[in-house]
Protein backbone atom coordinates (compact mmCIF):
# COMPACT_ATOMS: atom_id res chain seq x y z
CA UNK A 1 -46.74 27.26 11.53
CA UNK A 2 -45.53 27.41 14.80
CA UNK A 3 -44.46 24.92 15.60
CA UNK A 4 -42.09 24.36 12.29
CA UNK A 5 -41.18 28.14 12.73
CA UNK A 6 -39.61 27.17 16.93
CA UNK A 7 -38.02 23.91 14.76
CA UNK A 8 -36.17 26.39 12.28
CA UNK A 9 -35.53 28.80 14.62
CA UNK A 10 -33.96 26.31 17.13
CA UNK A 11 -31.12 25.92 15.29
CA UNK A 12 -30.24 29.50 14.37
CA UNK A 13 -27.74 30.72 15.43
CA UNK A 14 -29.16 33.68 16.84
CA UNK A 15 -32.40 31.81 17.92
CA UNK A 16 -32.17 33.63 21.22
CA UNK A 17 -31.37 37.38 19.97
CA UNK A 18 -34.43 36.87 17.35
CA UNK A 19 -37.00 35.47 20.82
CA UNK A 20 -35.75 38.59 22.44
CA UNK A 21 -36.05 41.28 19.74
CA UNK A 22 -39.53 39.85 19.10
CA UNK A 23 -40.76 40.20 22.99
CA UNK A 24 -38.79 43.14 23.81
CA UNK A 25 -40.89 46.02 25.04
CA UNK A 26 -42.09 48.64 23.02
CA UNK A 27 -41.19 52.37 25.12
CA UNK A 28 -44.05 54.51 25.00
CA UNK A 29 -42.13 57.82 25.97
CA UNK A 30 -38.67 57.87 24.15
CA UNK A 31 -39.30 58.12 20.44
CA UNK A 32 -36.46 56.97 19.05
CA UNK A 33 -36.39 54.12 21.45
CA UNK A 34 -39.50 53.11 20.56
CA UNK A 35 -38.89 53.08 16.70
CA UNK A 36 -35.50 51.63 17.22
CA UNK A 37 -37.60 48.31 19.23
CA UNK A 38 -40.52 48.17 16.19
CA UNK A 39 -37.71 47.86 13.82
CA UNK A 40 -35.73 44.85 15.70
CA UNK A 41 -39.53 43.56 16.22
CA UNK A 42 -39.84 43.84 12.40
CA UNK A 43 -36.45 42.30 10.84
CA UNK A 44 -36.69 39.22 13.52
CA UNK A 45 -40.14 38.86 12.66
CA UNK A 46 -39.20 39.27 8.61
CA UNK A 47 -36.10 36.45 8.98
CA UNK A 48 -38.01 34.10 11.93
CA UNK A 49 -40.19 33.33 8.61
CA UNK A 50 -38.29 33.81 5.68
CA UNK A 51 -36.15 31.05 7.51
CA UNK A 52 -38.96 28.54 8.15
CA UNK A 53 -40.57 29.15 4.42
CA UNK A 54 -37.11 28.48 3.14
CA UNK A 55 -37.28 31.60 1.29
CA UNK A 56 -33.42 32.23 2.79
CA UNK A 57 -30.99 30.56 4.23
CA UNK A 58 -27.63 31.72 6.77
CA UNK A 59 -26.05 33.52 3.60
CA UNK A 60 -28.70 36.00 3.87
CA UNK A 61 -28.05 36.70 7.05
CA UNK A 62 -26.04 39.89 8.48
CA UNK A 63 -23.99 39.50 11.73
CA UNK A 64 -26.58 39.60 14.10
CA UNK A 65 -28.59 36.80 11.97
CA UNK A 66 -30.44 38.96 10.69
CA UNK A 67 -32.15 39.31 6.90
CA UNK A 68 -31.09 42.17 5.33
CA UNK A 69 -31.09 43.33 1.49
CA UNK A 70 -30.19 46.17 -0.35
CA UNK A 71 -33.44 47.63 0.00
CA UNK A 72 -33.24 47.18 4.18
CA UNK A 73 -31.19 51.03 4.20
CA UNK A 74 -34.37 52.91 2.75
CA UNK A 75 -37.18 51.25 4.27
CA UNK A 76 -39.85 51.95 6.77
CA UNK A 77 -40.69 49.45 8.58
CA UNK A 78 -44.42 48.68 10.00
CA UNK A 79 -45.42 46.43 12.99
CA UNK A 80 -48.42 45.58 14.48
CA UNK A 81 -50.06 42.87 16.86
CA UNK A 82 -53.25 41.32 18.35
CA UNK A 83 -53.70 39.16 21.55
CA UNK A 84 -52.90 36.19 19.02
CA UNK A 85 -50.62 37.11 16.25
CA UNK A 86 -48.03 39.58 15.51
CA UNK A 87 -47.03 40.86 12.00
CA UNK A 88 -45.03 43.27 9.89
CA UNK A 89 -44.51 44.60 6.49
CA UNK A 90 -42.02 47.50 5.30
CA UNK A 91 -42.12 50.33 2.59
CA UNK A 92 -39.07 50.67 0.36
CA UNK A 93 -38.59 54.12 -0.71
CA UNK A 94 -37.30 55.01 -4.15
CA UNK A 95 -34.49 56.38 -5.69
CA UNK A 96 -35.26 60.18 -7.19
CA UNK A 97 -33.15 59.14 -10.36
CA UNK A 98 -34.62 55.98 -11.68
CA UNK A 99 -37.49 55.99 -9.35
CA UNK A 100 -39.43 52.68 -10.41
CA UNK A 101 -36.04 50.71 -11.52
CA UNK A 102 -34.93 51.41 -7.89
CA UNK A 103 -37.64 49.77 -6.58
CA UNK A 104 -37.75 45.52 -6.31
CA UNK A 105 -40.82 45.16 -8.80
CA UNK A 106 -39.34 47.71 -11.33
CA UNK A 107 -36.01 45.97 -11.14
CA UNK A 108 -37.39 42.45 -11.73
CA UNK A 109 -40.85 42.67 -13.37
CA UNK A 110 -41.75 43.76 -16.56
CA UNK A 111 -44.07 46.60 -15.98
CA UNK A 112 -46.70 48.14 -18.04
CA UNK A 113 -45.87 51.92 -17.49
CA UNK A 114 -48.94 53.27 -19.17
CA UNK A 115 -51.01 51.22 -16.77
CA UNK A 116 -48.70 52.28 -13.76
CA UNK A 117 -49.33 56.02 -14.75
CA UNK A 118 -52.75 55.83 -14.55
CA UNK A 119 -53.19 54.06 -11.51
CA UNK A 120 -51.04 57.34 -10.07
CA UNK A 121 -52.85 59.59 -12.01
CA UNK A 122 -49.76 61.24 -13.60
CA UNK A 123 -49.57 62.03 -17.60
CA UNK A 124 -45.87 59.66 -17.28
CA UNK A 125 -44.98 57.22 -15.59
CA UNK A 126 -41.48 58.65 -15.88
CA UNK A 127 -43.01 61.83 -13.49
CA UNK A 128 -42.55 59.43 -10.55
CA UNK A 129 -39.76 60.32 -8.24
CA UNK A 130 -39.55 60.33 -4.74
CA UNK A 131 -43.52 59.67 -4.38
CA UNK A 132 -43.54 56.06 -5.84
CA UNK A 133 -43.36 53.71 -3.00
CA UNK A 134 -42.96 49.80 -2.95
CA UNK A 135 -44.77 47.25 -0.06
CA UNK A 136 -42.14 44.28 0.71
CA UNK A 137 -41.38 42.05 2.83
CA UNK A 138 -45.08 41.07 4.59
CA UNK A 139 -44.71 38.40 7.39
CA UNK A 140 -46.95 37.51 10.23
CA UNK A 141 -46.63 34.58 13.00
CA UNK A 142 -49.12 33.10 15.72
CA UNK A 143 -47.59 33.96 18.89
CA UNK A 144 -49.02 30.54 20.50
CA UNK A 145 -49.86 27.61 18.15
CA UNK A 146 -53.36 26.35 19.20
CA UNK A 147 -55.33 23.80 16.94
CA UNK A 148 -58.51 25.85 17.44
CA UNK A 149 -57.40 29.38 16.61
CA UNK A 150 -59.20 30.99 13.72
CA UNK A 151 -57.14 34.10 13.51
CA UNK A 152 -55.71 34.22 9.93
CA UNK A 153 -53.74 37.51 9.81
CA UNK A 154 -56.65 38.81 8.22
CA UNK A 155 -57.41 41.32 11.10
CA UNK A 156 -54.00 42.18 11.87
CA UNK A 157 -53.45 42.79 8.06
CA UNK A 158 -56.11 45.71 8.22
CA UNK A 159 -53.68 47.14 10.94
CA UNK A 160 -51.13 47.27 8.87
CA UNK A 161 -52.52 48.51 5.72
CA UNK A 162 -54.02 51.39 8.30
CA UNK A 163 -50.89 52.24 9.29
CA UNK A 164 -49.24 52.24 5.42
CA UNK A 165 -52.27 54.43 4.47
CA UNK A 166 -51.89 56.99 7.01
CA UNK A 167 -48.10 57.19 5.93
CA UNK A 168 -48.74 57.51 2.41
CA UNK A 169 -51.32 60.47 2.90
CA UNK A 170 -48.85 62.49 5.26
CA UNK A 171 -45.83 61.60 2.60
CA UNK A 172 -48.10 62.63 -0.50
CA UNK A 173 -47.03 59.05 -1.96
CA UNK A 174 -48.80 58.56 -5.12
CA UNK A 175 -48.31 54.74 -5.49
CA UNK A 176 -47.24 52.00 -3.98
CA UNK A 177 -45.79 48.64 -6.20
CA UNK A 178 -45.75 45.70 -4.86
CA UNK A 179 -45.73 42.09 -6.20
CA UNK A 180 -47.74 39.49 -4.61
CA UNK A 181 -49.66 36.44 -5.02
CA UNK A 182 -53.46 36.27 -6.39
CA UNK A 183 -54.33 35.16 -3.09
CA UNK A 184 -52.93 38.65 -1.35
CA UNK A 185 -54.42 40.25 -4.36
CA UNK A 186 -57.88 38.73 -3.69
CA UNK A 187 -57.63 39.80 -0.21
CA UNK A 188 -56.19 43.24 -0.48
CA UNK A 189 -59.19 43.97 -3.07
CA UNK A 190 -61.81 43.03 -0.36
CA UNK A 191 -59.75 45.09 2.01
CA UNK A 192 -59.09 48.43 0.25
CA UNK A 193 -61.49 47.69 -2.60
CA UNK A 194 -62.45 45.95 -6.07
CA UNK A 195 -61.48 48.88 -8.18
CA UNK A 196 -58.30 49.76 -6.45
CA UNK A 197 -56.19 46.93 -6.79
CA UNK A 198 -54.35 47.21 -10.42
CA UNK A 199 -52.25 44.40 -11.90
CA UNK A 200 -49.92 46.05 -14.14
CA UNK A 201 -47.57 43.52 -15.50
CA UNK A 202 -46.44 39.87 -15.92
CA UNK A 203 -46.05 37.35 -13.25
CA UNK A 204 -43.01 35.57 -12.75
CA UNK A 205 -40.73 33.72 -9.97
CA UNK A 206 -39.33 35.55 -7.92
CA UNK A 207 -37.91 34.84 -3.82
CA UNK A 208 -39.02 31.24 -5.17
CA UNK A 209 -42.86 31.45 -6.18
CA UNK A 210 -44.88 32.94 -8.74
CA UNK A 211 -46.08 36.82 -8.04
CA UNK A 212 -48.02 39.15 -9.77
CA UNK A 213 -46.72 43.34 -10.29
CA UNK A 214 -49.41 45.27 -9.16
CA UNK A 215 -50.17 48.97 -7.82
CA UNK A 216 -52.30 51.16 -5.66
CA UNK A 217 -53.01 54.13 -5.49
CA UNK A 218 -53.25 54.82 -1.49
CA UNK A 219 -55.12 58.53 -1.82
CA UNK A 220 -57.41 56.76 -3.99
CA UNK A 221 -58.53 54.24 -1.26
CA UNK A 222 -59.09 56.76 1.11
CA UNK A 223 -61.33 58.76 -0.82
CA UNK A 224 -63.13 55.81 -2.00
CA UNK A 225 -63.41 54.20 1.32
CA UNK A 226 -65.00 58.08 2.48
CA UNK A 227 -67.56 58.23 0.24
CA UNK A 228 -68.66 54.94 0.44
CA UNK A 229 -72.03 55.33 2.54
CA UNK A 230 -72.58 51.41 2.39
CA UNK A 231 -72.58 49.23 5.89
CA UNK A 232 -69.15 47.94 4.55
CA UNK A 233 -67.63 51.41 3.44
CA UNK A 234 -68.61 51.71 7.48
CA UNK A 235 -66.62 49.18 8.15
CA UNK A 236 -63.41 49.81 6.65
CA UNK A 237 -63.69 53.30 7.67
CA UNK A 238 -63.07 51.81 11.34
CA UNK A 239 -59.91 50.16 10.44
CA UNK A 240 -58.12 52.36 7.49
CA UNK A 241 -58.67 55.72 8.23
């Protein structure tokens, strides 16, 4: 992956601007700094491999050759990194009129609403306003190819989803959308849980693959993962909350 990702990235235009954004230092002091440098980290990270998976191309691109959509406004924007990969993933906040449409997977997917309301725990689905949150845009690259690393993104994933969590608790989300594929699915149910992972509609293309509409309910996790006395409710309570 690295190797075809420096081959794509070569001939960008802004090859250089995306290398620097992506090792520029994070400030620990200045606050603003700092979440002005995790969002350049973020969109270079987002376009370095939307570029090399083909899922864009220069149209896409803003001035500074960087991938942008009109979702990119009202997002937050998550990274995170380990001694061998880094990664991001952003949350796409919704409209208060229109909530779900607002959102990518409402716009493109048919949804089942009844399911969606349960999953929230709301009487409508129609309730959902400003608490109805989508995850986009997830995107994680070695930072040195070598044939014998095993890291998979799993770990750096659980950072992530951590993060999103703690987010969603202090935001009083009540769901997040997102559409994936079954492979994300199967891993984000061994990560937050079997039981919390809720396909609620049809799959279709869309960014050029198939992907499932599906929705969790973040408080949900968190009390699950808290009363799970198990050696493996131990475990994720090390990494999500």
């Amino acid at each position: 992956m690295e190797r075809k990702f420096e081959a794509k990235l070569s001939s960008h235009p802004n090859a250089e601007r995306l290398r620097a954004m992506l090792e520029r230092p994070i400030p620990l002091t200045d606050s603003r700094e700092r979440n002005r440098a995790l969002v350049d980290r973020s969109r270079a990270l987002t376009t370095a491999v939307y570029l090399d998976s083909g899922f864009i191309d220069a149209e896409h691109l803003d001035r500074d050759g960087l991938y942008v959509d009109k979702y990119s406004s009202r997002a937050t924007y998550f990274f995170a990194e380990t001694p061998s990969m880094h990664a991001t993933t952003r949350m796409i906040h919704s409209k208060h009129e229109s909530a779900i449409d607002s959102l990518p997977t409402g716009e493109h997917f048919e949804i089942d609403y009844e399911k969606l309301a349960g999953v929230a725990r709301v009487g409508d689905a129609n309730e959902l306003d400003g608490n109805i949150v989508e995850i986009s845009s997830l995107a994680a690259l070695p930072k040195k190819y070598r044939e014998t690393d095993t890291d998979n993104g799993v770990e750096i994933t659980k950072v992530l989803y951590a993060q999103m969590l703690r987010e969603s608790l202090d935001q009083n989300h009540r769901v997040w959308l997102l559409n994936t594929h079954q492979s994300l699915l199967r891993h984000l149910s061994t990560l937050l849980g079997r039981d919390q992972v809720h396909v609620i509609g049809t799959p279709r293309e869309y960014l050029g693959s198939i992907t499932i509409p599906a929705a969790i309910n973040p408080s949900l996790v968190v009390e699950s993962v808290m009363k799970d006395n198990s050696l493996i409710g131990e475990m994720k309570r090390e990494y999500l909350v």
